[in-house]
Protein backbone atom coordinates (compact mmCIF):
# COMPACT_ATOMS: atom_id res chain seq x y z
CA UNK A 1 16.17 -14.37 1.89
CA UNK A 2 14.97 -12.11 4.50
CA UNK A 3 15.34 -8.23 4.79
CA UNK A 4 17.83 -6.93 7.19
CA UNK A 5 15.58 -4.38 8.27
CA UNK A 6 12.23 -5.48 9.85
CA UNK A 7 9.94 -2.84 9.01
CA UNK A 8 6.41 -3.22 11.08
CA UNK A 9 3.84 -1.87 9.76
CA UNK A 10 1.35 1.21 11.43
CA UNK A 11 -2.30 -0.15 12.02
CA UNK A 12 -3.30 2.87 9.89
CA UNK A 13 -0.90 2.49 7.24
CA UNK A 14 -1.87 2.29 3.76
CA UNK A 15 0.04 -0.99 1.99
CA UNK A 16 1.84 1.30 -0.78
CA UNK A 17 2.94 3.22 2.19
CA UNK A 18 4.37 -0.02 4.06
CA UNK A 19 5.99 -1.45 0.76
CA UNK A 20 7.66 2.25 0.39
CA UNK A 21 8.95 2.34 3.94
CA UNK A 22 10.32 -1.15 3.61
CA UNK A 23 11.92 -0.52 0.52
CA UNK A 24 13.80 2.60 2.19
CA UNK A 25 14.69 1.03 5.45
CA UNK A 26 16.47 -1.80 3.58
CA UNK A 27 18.29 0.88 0.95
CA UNK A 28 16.23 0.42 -2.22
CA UNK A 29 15.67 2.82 -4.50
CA UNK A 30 12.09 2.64 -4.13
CA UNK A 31 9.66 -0.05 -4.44
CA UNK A 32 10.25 -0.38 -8.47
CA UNK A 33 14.01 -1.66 -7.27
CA UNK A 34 12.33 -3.65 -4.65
CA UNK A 35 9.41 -5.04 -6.65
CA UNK A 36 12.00 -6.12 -9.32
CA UNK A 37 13.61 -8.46 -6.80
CA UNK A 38 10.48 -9.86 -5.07
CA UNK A 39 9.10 -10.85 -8.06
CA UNK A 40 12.53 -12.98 -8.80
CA UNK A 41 12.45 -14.45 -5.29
CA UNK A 42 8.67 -14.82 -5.59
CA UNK A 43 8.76 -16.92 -9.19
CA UNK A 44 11.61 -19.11 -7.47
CA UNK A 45 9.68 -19.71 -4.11
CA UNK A 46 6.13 -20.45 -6.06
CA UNK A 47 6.06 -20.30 -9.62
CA UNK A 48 2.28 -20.11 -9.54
CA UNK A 49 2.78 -16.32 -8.27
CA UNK A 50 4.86 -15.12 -11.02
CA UNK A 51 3.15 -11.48 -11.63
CA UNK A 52 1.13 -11.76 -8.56
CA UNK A 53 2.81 -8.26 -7.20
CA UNK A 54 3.16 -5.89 -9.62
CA UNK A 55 5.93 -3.67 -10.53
CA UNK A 56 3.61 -0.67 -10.35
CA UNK A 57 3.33 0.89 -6.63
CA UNK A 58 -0.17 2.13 -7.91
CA UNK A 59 -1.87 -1.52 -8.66
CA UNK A 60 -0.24 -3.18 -5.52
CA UNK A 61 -3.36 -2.79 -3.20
CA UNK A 62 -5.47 -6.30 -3.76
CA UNK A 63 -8.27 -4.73 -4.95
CA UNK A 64 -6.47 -3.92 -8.17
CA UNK A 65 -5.96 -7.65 -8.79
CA UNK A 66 -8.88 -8.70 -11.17
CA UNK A 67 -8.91 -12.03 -10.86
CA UNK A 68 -5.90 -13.53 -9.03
CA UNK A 69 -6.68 -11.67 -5.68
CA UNK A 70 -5.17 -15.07 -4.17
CA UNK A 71 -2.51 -15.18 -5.39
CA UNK A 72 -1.69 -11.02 -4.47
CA UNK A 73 -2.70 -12.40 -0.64
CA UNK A 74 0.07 -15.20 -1.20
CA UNK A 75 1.97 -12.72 -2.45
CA UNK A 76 1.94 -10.61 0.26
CA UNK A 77 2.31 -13.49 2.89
CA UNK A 78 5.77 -14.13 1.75
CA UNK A 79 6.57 -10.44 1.95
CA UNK A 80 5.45 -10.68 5.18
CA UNK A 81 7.71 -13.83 6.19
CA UNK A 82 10.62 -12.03 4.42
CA UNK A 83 10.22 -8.97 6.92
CA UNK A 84 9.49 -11.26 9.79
CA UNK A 85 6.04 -9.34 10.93
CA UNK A 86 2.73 -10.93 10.89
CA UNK A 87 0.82 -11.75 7.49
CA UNK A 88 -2.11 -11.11 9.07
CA UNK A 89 -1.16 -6.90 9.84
CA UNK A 90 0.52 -6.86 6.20
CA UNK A 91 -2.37 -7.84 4.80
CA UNK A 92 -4.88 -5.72 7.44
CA UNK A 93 -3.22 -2.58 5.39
CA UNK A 94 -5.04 -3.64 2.25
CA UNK A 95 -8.14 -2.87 0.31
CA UNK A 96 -9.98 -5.43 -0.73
CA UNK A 97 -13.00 -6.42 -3.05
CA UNK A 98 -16.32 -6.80 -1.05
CA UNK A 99 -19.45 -8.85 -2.18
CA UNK A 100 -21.25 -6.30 -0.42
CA UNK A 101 -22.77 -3.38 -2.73
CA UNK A 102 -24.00 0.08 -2.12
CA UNK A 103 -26.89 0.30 -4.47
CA UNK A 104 -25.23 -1.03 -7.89
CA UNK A 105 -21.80 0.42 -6.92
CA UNK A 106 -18.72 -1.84 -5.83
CA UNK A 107 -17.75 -2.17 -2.76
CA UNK A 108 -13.94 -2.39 -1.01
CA UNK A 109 -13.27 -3.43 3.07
CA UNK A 110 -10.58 -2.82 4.79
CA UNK A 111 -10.14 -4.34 8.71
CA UNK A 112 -13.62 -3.20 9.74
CA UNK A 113 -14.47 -0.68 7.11
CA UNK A 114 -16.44 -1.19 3.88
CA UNK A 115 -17.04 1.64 1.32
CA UNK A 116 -18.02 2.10 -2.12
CA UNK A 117 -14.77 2.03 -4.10
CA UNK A 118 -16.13 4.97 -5.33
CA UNK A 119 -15.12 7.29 -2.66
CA UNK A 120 -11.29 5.88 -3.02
CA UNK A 121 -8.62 7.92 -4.12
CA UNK A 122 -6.40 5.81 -6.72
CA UNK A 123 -4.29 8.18 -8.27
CA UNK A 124 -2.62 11.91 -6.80
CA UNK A 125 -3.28 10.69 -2.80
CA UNK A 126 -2.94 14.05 -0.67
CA UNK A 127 -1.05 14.38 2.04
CA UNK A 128 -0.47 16.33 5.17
CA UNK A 129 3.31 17.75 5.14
CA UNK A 130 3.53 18.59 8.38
CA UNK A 131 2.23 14.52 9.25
CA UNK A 132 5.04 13.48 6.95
CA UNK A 133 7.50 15.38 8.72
CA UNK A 134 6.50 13.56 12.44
CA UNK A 135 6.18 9.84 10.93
CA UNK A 136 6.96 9.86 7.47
CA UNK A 137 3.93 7.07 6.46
CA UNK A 138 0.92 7.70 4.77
CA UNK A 139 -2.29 6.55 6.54
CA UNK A 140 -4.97 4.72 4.66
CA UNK A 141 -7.57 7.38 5.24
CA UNK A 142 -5.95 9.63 3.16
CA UNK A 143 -7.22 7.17 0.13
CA UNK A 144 -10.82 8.46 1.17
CA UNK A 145 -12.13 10.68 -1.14
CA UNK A 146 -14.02 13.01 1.67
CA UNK A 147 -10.61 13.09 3.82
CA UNK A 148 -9.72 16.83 2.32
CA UNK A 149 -8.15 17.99 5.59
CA UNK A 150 -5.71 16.87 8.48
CA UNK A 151 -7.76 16.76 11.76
CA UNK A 152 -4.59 16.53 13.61
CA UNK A 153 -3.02 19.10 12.01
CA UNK A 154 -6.15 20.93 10.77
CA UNK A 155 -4.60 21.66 7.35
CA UNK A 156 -5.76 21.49 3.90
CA UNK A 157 -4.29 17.65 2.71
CA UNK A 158 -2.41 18.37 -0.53
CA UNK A 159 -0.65 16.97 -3.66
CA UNK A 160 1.99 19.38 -4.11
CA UNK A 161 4.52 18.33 -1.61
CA UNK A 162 7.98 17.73 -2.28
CA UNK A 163 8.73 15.80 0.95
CA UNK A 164 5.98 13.53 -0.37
CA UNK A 165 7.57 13.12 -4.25
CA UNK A 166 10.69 12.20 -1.81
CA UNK A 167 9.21 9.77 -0.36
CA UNK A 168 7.46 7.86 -3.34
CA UNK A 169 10.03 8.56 -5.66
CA UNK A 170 9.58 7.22 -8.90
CA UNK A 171 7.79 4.55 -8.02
CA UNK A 172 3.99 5.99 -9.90
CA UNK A 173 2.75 7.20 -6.58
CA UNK A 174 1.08 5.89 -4.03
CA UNK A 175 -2.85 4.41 -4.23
């Protein structure tokens, strides 16, 4: 299996936003219609990985995974065979668990970045319309809890767009 549609991924790009896009380029319905089918191909390519993606767009980021992180990074790499890109910039778009601690709070990295998971958004992301309009992907930095406006745009980031509840359809929003 392979998609027909190689969707590459934006070095800013958040992972629910990447899973959404590749969902849409290859006509799902949204990533619930998509998850449904990777977890099929998934159980027959590794049984050990049965589960390891979620059907939720909200608990996909590794982080979320509690104690099979692994297995959501094997996941992942076989997501990133199916749409022919690199496993290593699929999995550059998620937030992971850090030993590293601010004080006694958790800590997530990302690439370069480490931050208490504190400051991330996990539910009701904003969003910058007019960014959705240009590129229709939703950077990672929008997760950030201080990220309130758009520098490029210099707009208030919101959570009352309907382009956006386009975009993520059904799928529990992204996070």
């Amino acid at each position: 299996m392979h998609f027909l549609v190689q969707t590459k991924p934006y070095a800013d790009e958040a992972i629910e936003s990447y899973l959404l896009r590749l969902a849409r380029d290859n006509s799902y319905d949204g990533y619930s219609e998509l998850a449904d089918i990777l977890w099929q191909w998934l159980v027959e390519q590794d049984h050990e990985l049965e589960g390891a993606l979620p059907l939720e767009l909200s608990k996909v980021d590794v982080y979320h995974a509690r104690q099979a992180s692994s297995f959501r990074i094997r996941a992942l790499k076989l997501v990133a065979q199916l749409a022919d890109v690199n496993a290593g910039d699929i999995l550059a778009l998620a937030w992971r668990r850090s030993n590293f601690k601010f004080g006694n709070l958790a800590a997530v990295s990302r690439s370069e970045l480490t931050i208490p998971l504190e400051l991330l958004r996990t539910n009701n992301i904003p969003v910058c319309i007019e960014c959705l309009e240009e590129s229709s992907y939703i950077p990672f930095y929008w997760h950030l809890k201080p990220y309130k406006t758009c520098q490029k745009h210099k707009t208030q980031l919101t959570s009352q767009c309907c382009i956006f509840r386009s975009i993520v359809n059904s799928d529990s929003g992204p996070s």
